[in-house]
PDB file of N, CA and C in Angstrom:
ATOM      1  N   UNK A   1       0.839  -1.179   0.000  1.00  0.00           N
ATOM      2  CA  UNK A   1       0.000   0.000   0.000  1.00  0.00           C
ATOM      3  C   UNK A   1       0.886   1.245   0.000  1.00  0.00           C
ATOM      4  N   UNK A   2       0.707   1.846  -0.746  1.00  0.00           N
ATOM      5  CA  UNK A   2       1.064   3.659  -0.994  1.00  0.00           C
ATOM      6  C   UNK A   2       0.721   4.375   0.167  1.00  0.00           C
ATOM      7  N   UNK A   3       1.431   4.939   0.932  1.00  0.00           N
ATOM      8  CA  UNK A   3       0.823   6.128   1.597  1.00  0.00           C
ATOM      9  C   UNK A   3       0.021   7.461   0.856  1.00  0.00           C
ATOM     10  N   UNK A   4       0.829   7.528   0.254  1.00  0.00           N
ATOM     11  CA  UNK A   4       0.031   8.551  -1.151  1.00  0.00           C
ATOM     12  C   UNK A   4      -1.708   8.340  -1.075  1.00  0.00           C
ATOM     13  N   UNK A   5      -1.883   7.041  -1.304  1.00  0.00           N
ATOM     14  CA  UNK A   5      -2.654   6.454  -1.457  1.00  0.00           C
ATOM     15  C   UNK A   5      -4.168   6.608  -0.359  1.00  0.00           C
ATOM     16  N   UNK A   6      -3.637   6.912   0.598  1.00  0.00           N
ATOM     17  CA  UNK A   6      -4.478   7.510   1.821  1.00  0.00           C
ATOM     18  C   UNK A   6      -4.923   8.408   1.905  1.00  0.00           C
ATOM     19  N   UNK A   7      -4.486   9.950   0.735  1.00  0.00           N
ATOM     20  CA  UNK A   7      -5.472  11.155   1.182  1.00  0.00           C
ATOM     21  C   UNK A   7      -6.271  10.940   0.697  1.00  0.00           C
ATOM     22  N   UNK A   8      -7.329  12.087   1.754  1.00  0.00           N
ATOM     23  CA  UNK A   8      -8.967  12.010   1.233  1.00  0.00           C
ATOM     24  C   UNK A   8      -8.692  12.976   0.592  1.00  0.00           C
ATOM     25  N   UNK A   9      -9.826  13.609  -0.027  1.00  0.00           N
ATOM     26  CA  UNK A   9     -10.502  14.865  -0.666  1.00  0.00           C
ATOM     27  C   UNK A   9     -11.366  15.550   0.626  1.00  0.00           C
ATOM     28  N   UNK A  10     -10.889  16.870   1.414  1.00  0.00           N
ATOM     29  CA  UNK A  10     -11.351  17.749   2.250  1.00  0.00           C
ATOM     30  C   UNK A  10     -12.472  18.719   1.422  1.00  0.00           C
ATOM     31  N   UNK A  11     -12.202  18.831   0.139  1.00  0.00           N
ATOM     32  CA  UNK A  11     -12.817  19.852  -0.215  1.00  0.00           C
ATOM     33  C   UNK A  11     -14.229  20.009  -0.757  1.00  0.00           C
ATOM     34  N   UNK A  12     -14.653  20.894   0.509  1.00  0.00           N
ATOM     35  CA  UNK A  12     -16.388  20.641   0.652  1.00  0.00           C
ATOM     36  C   UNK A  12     -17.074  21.913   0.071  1.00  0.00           C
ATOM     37  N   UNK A  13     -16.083  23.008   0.196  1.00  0.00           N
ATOM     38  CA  UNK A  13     -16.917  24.226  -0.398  1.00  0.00           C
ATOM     39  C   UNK A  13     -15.342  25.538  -1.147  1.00  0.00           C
ATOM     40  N   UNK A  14     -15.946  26.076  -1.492  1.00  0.00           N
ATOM     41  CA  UNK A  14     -14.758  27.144  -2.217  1.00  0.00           C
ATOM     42  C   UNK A  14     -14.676  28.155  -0.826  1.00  0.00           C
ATOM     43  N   UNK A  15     -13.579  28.813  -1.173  1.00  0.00           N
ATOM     44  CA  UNK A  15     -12.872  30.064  -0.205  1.00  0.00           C
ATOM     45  C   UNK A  15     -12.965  31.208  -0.702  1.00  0.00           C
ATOM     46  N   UNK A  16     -13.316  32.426  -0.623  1.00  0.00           N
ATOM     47  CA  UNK A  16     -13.246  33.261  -1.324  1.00  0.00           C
ATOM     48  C   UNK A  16     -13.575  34.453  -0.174  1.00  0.00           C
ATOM     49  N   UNK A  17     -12.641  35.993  -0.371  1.00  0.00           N
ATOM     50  CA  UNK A  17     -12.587  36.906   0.567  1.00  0.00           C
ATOM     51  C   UNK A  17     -13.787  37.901   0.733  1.00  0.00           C
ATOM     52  N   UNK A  18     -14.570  37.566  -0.701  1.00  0.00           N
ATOM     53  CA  UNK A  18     -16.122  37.646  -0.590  1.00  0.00           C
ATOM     54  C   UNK A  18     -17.319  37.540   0.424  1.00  0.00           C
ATOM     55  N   UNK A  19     -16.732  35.618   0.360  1.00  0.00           N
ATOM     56  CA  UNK A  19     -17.707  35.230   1.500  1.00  0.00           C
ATOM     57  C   UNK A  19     -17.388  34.962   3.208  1.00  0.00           C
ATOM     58  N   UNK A  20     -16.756  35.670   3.102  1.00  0.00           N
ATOM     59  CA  UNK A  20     -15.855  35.617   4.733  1.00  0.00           C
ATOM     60  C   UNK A  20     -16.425  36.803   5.457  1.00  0.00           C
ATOM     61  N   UNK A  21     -16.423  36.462   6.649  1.00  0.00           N
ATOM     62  CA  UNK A  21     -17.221  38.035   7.142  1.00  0.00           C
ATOM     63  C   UNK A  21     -15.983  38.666   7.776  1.00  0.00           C
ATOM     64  N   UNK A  22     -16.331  39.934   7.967  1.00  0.00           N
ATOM     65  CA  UNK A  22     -14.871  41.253   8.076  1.00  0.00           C
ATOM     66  C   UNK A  22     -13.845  40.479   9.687  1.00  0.00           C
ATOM     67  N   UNK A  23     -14.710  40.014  10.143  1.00  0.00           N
ATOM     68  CA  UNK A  23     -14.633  40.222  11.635  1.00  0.00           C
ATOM     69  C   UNK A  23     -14.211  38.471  12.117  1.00  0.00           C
ATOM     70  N   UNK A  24     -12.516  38.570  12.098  1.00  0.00           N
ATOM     71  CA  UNK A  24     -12.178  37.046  12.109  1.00  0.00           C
ATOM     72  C   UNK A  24     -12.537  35.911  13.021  1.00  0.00           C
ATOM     73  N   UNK A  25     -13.264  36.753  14.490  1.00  0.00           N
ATOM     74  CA  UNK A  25     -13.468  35.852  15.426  1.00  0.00           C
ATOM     75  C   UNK A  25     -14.826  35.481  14.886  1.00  0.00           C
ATOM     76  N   UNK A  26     -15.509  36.103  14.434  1.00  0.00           N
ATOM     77  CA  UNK A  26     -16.976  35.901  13.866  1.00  0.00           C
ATOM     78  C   UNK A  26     -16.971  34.951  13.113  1.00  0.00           C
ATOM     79  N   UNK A  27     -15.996  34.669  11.715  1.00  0.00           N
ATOM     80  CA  UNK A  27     -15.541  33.902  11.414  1.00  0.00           C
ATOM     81  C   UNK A  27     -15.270  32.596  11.337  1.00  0.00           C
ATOM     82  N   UNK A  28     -14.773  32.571  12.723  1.00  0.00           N
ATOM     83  CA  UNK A  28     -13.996  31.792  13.007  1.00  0.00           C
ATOM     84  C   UNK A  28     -14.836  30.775  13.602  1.00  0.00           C
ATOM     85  N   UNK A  29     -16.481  31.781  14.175  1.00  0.00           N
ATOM     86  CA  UNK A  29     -17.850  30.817  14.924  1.00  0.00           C
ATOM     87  C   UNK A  29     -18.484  29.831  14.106  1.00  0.00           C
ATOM     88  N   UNK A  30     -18.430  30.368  12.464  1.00  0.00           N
ATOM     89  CA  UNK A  30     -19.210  30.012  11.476  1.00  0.00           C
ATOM     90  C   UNK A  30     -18.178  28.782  11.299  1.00  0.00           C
ATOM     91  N   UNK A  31     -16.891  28.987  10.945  1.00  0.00           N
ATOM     92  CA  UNK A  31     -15.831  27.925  10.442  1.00  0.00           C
ATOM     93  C   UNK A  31     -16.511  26.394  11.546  1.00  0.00           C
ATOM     94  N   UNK A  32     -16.281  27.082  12.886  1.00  0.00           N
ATOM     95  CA  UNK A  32     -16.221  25.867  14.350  1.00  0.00           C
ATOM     96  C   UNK A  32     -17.335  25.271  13.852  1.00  0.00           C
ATOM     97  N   UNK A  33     -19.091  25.998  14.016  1.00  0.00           N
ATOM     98  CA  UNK A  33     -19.685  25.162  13.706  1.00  0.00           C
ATOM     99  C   UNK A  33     -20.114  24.438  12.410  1.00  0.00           C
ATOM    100  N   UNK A  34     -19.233  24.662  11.667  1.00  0.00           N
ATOM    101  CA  UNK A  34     -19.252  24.096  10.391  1.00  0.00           C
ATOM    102  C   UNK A  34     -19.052  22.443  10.725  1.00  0.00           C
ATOM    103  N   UNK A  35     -17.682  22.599  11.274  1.00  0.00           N
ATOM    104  CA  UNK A  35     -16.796  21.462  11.888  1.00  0.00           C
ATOM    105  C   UNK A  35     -17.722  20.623  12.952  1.00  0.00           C
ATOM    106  N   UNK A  36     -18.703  21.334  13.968  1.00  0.00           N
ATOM    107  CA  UNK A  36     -19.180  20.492  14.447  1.00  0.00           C
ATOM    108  C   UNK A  36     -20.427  20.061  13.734  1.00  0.00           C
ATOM    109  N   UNK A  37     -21.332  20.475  13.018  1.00  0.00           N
ATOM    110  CA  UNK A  37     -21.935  19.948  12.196  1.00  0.00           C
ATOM    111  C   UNK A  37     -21.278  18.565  11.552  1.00  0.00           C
ATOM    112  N   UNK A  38     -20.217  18.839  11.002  1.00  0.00           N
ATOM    113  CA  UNK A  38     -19.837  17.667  10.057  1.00  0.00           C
ATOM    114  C   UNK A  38     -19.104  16.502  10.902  1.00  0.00           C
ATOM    115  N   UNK A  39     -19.144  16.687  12.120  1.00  0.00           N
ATOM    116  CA  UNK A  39     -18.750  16.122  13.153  1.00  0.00           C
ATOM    117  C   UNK A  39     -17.230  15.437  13.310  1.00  0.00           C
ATOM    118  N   UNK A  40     -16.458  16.520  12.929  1.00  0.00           N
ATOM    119  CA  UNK A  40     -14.999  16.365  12.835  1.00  0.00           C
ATOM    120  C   UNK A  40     -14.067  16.406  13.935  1.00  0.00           C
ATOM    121  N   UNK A  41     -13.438  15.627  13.866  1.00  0.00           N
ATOM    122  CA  UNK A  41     -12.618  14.798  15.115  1.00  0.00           C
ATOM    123  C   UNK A  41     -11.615  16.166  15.753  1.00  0.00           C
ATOM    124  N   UNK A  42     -12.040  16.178  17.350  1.00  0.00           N
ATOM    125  CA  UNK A  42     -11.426  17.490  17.652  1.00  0.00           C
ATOM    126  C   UNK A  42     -11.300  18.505  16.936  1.00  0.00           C
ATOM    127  N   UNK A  43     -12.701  18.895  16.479  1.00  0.00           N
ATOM    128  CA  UNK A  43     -12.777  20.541  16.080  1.00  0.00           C
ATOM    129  C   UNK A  43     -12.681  21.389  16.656  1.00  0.00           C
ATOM    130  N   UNK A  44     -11.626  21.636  18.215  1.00  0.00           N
ATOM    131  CA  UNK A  44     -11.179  22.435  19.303  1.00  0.00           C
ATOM    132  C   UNK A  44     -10.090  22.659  19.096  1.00  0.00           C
ATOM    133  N   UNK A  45      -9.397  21.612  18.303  1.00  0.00           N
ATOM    134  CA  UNK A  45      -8.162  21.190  17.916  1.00  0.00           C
ATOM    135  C   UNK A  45      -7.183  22.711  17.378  1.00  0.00           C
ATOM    136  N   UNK A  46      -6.308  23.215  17.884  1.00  0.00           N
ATOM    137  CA  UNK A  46      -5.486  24.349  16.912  1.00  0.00           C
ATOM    138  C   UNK A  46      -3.863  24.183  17.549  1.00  0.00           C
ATOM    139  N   UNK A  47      -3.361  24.527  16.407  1.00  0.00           N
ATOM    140  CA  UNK A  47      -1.789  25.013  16.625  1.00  0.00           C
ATOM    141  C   UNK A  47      -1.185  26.259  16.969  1.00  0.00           C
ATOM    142  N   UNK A  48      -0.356  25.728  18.084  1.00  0.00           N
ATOM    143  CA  UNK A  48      -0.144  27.067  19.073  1.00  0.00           C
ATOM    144  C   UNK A  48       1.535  27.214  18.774  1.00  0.00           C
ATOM    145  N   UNK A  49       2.017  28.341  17.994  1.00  0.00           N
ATOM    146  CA  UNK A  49       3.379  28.703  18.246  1.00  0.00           C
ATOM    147  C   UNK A  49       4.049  29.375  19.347  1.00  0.00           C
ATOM    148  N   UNK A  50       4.393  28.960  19.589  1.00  0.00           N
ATOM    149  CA  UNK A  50       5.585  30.273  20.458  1.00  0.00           C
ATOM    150  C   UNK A  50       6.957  30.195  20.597  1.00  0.00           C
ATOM    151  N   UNK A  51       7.659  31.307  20.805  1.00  0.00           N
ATOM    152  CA  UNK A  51       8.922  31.749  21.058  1.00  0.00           C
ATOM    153  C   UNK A  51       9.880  31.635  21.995  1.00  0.00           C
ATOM    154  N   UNK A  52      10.872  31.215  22.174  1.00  0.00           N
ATOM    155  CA  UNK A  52      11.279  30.668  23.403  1.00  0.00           C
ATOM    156  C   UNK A  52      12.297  32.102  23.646  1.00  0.00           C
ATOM    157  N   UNK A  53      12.589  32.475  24.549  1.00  0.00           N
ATOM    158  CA  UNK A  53      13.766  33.350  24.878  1.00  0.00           C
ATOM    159  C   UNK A  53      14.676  34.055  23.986  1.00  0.00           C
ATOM    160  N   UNK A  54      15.329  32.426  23.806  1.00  0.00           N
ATOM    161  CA  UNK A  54      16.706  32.636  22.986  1.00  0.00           C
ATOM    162  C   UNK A  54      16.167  32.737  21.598  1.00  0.00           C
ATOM    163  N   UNK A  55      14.811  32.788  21.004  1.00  0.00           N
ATOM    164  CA  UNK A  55      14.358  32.561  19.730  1.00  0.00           C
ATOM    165  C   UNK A  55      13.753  31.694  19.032  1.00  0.00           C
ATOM    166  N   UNK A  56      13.912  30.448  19.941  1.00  0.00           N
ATOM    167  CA  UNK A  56      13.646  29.570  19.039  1.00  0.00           C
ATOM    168  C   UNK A  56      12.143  29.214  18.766  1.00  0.00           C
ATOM    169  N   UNK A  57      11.920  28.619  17.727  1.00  0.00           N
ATOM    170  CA  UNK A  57      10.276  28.758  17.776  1.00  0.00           C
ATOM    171  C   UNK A  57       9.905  27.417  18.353  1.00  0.00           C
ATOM    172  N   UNK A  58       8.940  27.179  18.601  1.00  0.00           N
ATOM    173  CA  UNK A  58       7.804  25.756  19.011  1.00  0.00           C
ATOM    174  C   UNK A  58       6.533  25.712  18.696  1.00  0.00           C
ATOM    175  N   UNK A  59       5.915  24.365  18.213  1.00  0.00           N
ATOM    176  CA  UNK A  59       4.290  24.342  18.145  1.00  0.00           C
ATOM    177  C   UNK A  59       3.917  23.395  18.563  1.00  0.00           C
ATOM    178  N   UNK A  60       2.614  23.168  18.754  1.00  0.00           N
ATOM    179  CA  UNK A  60       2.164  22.287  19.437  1.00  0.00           C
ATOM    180  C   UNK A  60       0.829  22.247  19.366  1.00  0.00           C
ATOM    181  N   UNK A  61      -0.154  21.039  19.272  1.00  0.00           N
ATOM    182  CA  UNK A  61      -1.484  21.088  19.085  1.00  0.00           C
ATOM    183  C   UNK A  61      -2.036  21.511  20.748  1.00  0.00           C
ATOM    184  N   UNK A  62      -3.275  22.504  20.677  1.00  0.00           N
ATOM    185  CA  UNK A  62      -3.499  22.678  22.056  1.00  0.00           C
ATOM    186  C   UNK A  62      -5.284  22.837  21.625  1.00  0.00           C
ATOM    187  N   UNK A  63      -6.263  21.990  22.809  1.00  0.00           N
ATOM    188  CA  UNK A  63      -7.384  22.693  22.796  1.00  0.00           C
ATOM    189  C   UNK A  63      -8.202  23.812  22.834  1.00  0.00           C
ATOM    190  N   UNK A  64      -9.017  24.840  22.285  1.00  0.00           N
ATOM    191  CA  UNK A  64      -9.535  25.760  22.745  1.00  0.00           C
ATOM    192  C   UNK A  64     -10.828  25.088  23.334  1.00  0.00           C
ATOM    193  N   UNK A  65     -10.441  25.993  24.910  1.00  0.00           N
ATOM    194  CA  UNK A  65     -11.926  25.925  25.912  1.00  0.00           C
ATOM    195  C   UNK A  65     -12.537  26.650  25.824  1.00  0.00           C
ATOM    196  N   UNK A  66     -12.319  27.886  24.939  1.00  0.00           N
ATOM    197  CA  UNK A  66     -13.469  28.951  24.915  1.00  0.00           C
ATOM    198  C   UNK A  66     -12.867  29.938  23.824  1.00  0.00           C
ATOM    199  N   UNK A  67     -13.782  30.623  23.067  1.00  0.00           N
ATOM    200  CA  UNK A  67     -13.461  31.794  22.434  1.00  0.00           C
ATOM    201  C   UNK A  67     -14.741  32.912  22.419  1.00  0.00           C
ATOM    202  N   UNK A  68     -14.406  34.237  22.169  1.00  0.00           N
ATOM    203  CA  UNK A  68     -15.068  35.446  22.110  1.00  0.00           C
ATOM    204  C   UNK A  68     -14.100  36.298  21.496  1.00  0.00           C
ATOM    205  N   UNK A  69     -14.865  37.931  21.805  1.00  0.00           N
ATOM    206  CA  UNK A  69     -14.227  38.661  20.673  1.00  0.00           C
ATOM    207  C   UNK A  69     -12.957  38.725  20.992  1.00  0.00           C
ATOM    208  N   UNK A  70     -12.490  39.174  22.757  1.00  0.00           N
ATOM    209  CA  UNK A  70     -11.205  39.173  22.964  1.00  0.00           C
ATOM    210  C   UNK A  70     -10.526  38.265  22.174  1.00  0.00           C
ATOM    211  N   UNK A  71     -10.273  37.159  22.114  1.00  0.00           N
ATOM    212  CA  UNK A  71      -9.752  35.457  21.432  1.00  0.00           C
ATOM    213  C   UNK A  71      -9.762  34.291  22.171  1.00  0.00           C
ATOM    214  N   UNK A  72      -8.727  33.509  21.743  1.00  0.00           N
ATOM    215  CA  UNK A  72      -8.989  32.123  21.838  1.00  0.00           C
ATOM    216  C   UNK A  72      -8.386  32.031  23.787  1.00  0.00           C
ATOM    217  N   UNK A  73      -9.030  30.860  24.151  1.00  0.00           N
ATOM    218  CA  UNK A  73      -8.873  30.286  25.662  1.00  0.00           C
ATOM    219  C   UNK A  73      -8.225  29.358  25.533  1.00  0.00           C
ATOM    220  N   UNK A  74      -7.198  28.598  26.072  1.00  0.00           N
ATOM    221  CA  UNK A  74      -6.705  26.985  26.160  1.00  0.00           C
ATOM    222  C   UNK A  74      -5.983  27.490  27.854  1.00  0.00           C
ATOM    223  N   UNK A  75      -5.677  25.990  28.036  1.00  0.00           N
ATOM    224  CA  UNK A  75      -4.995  25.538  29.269  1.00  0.00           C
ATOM    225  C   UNK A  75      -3.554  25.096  29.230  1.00  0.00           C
ATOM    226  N   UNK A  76      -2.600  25.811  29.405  1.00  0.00           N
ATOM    227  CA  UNK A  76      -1.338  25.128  29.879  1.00  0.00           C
ATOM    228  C   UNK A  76      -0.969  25.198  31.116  1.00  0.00           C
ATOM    229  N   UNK A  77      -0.316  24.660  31.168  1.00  0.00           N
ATOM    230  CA  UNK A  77       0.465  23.851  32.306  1.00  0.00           C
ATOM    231  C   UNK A  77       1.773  25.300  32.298  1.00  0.00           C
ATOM    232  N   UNK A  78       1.453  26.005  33.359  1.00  0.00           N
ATOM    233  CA  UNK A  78       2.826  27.211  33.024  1.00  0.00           C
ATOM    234  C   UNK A  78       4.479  26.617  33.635  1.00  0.00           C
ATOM    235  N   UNK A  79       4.735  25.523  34.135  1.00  0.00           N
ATOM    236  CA  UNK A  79       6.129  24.504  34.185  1.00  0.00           C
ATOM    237  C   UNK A  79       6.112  24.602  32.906  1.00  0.00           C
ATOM    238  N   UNK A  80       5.346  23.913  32.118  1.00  0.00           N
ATOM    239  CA  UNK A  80       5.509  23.626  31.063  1.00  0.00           C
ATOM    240  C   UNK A  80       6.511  24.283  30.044  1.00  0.00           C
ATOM    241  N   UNK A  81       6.975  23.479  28.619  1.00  0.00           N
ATOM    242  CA  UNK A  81       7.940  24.543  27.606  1.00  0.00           C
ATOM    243  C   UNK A  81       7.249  25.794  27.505  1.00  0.00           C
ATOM    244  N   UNK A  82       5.697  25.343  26.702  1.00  0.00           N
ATOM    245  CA  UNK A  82       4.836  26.381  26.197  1.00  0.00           C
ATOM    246  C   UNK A  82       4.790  27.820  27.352  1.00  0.00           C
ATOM    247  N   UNK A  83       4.458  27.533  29.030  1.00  0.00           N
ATOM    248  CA  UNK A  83       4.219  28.101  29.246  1.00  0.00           C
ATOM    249  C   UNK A  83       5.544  28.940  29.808  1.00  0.00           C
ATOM    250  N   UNK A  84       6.585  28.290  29.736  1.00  0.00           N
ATOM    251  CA  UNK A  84       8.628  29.583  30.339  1.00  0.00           C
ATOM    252  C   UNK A  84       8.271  30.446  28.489  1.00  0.00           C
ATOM    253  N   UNK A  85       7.887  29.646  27.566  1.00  0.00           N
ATOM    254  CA  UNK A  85       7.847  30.387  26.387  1.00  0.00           C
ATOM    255  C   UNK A  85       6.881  31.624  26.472  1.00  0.00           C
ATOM    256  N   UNK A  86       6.075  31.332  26.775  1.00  0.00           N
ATOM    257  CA  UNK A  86       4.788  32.467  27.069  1.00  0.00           C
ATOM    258  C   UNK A  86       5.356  33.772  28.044  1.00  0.00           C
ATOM    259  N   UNK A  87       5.920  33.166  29.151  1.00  0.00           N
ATOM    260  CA  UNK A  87       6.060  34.450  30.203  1.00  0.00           C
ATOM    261  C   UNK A  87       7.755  34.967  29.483  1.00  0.00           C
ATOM    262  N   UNK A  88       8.652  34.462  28.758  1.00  0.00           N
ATOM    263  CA  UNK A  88       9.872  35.010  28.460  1.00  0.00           C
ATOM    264  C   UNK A  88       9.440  35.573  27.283  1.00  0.00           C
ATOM    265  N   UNK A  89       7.970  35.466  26.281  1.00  0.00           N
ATOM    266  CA  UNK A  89       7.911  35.849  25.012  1.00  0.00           C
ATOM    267  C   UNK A  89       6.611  36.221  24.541  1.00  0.00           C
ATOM    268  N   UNK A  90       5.802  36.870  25.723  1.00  0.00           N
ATOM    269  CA  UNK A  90       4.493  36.651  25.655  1.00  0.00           C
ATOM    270  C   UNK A  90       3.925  37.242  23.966  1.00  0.00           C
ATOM    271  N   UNK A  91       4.313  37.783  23.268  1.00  0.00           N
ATOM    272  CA  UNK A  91       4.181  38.145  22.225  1.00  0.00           C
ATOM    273  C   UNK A  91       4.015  37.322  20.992  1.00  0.00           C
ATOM    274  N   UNK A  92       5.480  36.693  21.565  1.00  0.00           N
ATOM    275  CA  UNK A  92       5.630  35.862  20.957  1.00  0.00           C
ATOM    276  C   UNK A  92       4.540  34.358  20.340  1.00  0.00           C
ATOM    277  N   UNK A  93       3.300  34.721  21.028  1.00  0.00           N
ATOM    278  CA  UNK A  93       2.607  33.393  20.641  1.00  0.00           C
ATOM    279  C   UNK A  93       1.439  33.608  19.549  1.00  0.00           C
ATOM    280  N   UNK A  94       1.571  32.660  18.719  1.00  0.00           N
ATOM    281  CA  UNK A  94       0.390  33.220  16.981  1.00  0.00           C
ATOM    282  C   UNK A  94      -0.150  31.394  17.326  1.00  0.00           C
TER     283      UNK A  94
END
């Protein structure tokens, strides 16, 4: 068997800057429940970068527990890499 051979086809609708509304967290409500409609595996699911001190970058999949207009909510562990990255680079996180 091909690994090749394993992708699906994701593509359920077109993209266009048309149909997007101005306002990305708004957005971003319509995108989620899209995902839970179609009942897609950890649609909480996002990638969290951040910056470590000395520069270096990191990512990591992290849950969102909540969002509004401010933005997104998740939980780390501040021992954690993510979280010495956060307080030495708080900027640093997209």
């Amino acid at each position: 068997m091909s690994l090749a051979s394993l992708r699906k086809e994701y593509q359920q609708a077109s993209l266009s800057e048309t149909d997007v509304a101005a306002d990305p967290i708004q957005q971003f409500g319509i995108w989620f429940q899209q995902a839970l409609k179609a009942d897609a595996s950890e649609a909480n699911a996002m990638s969290l970068s951040t910056v470590s001190a000395a520069g270096r970058p990191s990512s990591r999949i992290v849950l969102i527990k909540d969002f509004d207009q401010r933005g997104f909510c998740w939980f780390t562990n501040y021992n954690s890499a993510k979280g010495h990255d956060l307080e030495a680079n708080p900027y640093g996180a997209a």
